[in-house]
Protein backbone atom coordinates (compact mmCIF):
# COMPACT_ATOMS: atom_id res chain seq x y z
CA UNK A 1 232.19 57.48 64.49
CA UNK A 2 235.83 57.78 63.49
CA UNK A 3 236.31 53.83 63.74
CA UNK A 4 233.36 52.87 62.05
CA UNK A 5 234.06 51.50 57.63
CA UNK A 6 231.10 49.76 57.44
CA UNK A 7 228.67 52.46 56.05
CA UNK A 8 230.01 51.91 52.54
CA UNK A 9 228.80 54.65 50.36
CA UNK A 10 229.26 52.93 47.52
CA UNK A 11 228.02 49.68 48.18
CA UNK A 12 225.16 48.45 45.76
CA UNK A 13 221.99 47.81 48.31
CA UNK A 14 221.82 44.35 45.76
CA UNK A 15 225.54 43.13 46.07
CA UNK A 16 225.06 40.06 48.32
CA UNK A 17 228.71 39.55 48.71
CA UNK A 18 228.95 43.12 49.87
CA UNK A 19 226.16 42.82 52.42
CA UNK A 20 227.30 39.48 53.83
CA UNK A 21 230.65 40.86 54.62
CA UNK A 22 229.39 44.21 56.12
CA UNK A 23 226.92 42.14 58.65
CA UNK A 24 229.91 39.23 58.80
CA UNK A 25 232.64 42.14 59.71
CA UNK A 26 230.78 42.55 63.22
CA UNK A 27 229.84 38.85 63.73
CA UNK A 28 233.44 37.23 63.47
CA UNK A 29 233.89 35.71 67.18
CA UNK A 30 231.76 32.02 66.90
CA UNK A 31 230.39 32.44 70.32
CA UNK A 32 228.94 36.00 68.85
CA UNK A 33 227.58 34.24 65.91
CA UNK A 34 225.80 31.58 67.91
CA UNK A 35 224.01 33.74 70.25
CA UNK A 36 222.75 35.50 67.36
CA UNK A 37 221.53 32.18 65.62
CA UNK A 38 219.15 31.98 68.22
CA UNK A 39 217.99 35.45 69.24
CA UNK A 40 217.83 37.13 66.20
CA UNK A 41 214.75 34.69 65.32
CA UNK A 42 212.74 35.32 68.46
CA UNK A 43 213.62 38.90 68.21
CA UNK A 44 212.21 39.09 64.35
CA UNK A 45 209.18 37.03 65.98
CA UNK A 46 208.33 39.12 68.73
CA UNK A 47 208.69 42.08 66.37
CA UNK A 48 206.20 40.99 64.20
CA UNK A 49 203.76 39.81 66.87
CA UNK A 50 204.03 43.60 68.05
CA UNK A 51 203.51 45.04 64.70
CA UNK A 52 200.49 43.28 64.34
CA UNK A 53 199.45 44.16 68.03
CA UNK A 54 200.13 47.97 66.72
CA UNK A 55 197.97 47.66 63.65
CA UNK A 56 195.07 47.46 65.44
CA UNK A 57 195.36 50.53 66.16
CA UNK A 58 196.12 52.09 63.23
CA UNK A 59 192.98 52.95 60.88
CA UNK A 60 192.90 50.49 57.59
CA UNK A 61 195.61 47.95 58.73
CA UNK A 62 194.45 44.81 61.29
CA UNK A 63 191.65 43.67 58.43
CA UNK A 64 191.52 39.79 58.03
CA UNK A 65 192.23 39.18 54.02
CA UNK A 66 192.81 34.66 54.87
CA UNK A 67 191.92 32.70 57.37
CA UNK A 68 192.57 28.51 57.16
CA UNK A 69 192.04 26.87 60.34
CA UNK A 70 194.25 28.37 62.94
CA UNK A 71 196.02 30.06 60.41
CA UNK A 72 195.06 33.72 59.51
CA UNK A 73 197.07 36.16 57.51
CA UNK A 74 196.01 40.45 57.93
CA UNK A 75 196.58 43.42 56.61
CA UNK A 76 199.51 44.68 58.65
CA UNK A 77 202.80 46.08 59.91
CA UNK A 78 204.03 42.41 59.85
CA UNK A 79 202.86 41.49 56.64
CA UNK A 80 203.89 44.88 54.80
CA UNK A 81 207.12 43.82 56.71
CA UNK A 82 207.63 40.38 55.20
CA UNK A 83 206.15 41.43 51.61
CA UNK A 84 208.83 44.09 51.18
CA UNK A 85 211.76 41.97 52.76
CA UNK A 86 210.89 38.86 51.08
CA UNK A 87 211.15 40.60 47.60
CA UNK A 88 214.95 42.09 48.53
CA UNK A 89 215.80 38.93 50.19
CA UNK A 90 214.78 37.07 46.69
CA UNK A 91 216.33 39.50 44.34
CA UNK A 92 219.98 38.75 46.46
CA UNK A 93 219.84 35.22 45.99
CA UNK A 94 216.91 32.96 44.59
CA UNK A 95 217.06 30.07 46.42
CA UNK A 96 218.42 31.71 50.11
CA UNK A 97 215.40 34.12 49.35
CA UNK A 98 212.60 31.55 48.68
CA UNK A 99 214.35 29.76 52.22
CA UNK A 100 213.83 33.21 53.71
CA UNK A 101 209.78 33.69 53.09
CA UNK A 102 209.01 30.17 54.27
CA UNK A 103 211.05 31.53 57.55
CA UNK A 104 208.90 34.74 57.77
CA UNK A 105 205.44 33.11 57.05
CA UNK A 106 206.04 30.55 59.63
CA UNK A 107 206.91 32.97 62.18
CA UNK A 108 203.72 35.46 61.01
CA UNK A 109 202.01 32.51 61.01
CA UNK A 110 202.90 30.94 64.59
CA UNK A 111 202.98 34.73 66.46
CA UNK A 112 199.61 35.21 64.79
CA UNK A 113 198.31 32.09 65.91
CA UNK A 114 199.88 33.33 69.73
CA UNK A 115 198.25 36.15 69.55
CA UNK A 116 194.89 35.05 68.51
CA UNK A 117 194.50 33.04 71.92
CA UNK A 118 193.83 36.33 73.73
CA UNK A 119 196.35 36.67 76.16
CA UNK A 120 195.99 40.50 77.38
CA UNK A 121 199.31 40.43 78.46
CA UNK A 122 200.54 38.92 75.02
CA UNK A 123 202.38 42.87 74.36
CA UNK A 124 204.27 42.36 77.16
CA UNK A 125 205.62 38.95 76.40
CA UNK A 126 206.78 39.80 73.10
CA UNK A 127 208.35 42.76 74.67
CA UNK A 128 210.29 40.98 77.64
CA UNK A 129 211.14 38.17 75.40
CA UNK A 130 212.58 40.71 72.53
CA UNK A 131 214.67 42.84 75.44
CA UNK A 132 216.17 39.92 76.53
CA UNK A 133 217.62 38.75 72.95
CA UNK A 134 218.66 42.32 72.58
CA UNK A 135 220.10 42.40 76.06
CA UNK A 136 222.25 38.63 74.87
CA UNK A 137 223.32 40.29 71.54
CA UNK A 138 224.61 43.26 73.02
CA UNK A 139 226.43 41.34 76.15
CA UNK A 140 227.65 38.92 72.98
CA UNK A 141 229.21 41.63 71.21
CA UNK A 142 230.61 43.18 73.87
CA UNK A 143 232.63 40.17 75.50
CA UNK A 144 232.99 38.20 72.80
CA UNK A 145 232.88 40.42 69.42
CA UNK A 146 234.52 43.33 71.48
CA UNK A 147 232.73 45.86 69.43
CA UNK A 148 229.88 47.76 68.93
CA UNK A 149 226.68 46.27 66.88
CA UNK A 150 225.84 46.62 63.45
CA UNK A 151 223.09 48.73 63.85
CA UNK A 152 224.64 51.21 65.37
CA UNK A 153 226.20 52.02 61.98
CA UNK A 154 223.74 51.40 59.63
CA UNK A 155 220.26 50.86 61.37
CA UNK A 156 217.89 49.62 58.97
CA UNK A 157 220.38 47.46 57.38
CA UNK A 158 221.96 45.70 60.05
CA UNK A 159 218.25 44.52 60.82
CA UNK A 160 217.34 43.14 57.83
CA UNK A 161 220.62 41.76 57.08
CA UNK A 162 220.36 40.09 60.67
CA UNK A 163 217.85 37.24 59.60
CA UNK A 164 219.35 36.76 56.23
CA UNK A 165 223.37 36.50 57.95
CA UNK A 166 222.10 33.95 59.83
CA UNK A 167 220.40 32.02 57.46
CA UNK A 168 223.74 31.88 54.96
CA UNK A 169 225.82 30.75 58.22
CA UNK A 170 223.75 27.66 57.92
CA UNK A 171 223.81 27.31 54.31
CA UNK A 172 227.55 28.09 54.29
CA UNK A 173 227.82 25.11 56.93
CA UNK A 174 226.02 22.93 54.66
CA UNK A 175 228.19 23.98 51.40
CA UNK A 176 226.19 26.10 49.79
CA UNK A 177 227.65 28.56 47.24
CA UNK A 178 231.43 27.65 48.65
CA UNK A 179 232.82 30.27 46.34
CA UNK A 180 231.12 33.03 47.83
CA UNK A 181 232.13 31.68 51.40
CA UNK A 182 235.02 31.76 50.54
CA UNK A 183 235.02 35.73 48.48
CA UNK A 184 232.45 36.91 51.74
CA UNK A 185 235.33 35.23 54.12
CA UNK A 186 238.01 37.25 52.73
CA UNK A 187 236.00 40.82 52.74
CA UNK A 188 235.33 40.17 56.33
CA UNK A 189 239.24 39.48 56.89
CA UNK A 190 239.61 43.21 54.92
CA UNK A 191 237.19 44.95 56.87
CA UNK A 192 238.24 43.42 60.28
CA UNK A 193 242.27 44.52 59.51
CA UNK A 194 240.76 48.46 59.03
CA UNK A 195 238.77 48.47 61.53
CA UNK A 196 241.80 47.01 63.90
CA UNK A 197 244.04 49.60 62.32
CA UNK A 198 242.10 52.58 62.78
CA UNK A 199 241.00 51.60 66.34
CA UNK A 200 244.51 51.74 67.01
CA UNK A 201 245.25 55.19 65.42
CA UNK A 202 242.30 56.60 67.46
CA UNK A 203 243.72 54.97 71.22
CA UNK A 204 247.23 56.55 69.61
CA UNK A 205 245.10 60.39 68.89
């Protein structure tokens, strides 16, 4: 992709600032950001509902290690999901981290408790429902970002940056860590100017 900066090479997986303005550079346009407040939760919901629909099938994952009450937490996609997340999330910021694994165990925990009523068309409900905030996001970028997603320059980490983004808009709304608002503001400003400039070389080529 001639237009595309963002896959930074030499970007430290752990600089936060770094990561915040790579996800921010493609999430500048408001209306953009607030369709992706809301569907980039249900989408990280339905996605672990259907990884723990696909470890049942998969020999050693699916085992029950804590049930209390309605709650119950397994051995799964979902879980090895969260676990390994929840550790990077942590070691980019403390506090935004610990915010970030009450997030994930109360969606494991609610999409567990969704799929423990039986539903045999609960697949295909977490499927619609994660189309459709994929179908918003996409639509979202398109008329209002006027550029293509994240992910389709770095995969893996536009989708876990995704949940984390969002959660720093709202602490960023709420003052948290103004300084690094402000340095993460700026980068996106940088990134935004290249990427206008060398869309414009390539209409020019």
């Amino acid at each position: 992709n001639g237009v595309s900066i963002f896959r930074c090479r030499n970007m430290s997986l752990f600089d936060l600032k770094s990561q915040l303005a790579f996800y921010g550079a493609y999430h500048s346009e408001i209306r953009n950001v607030l369709v992706h407040v809301v569907f980039v939760p249900l989408i990280e919901w339905c996605s672990l509902g259907l990884g723990m629909l696909a470890s049942n099938k998969i020999p050693g994952l699916g085992m029950a290690l804590l049930k209390v009450g309605p709650i119950s937490i397994c051995l799964d996609i979902a879980l090895l999901y969260a676990g390994a997340t929840s550790l990077f999330y942590i070691s980019l910021d403390k506090f935004a981290g610990l915010l970030r694994v009450l997030m994930l165990f109360t969606e494991y925990t609610t999409v567990r408790c969704f799929i423990n009523k039986g539903n045999p068309n609960t697949w295909i409900i977490l499927l619609a429902l994660k189309i459709i905030g994929w179908i918003f996001q996409i639509v979202a970028h398109k008329v209002f970002e006027k550029r293509s997603p994240a992910l389709l320059d770095n995969l893996v980490q536009a989708l876990v940056l995704a949940p984390y983004f969002v959660l720093f808009e709202g602490l960023f709304l709420l003052g948290y860590r103004p300084q690094l608002r402000k340095e993460v503001h700026n980068r996106v400003g940088v990134l935004r100017a290249q990427f206008l400039t060398q869309q414009k070389k390539q209409r020019v080529q």
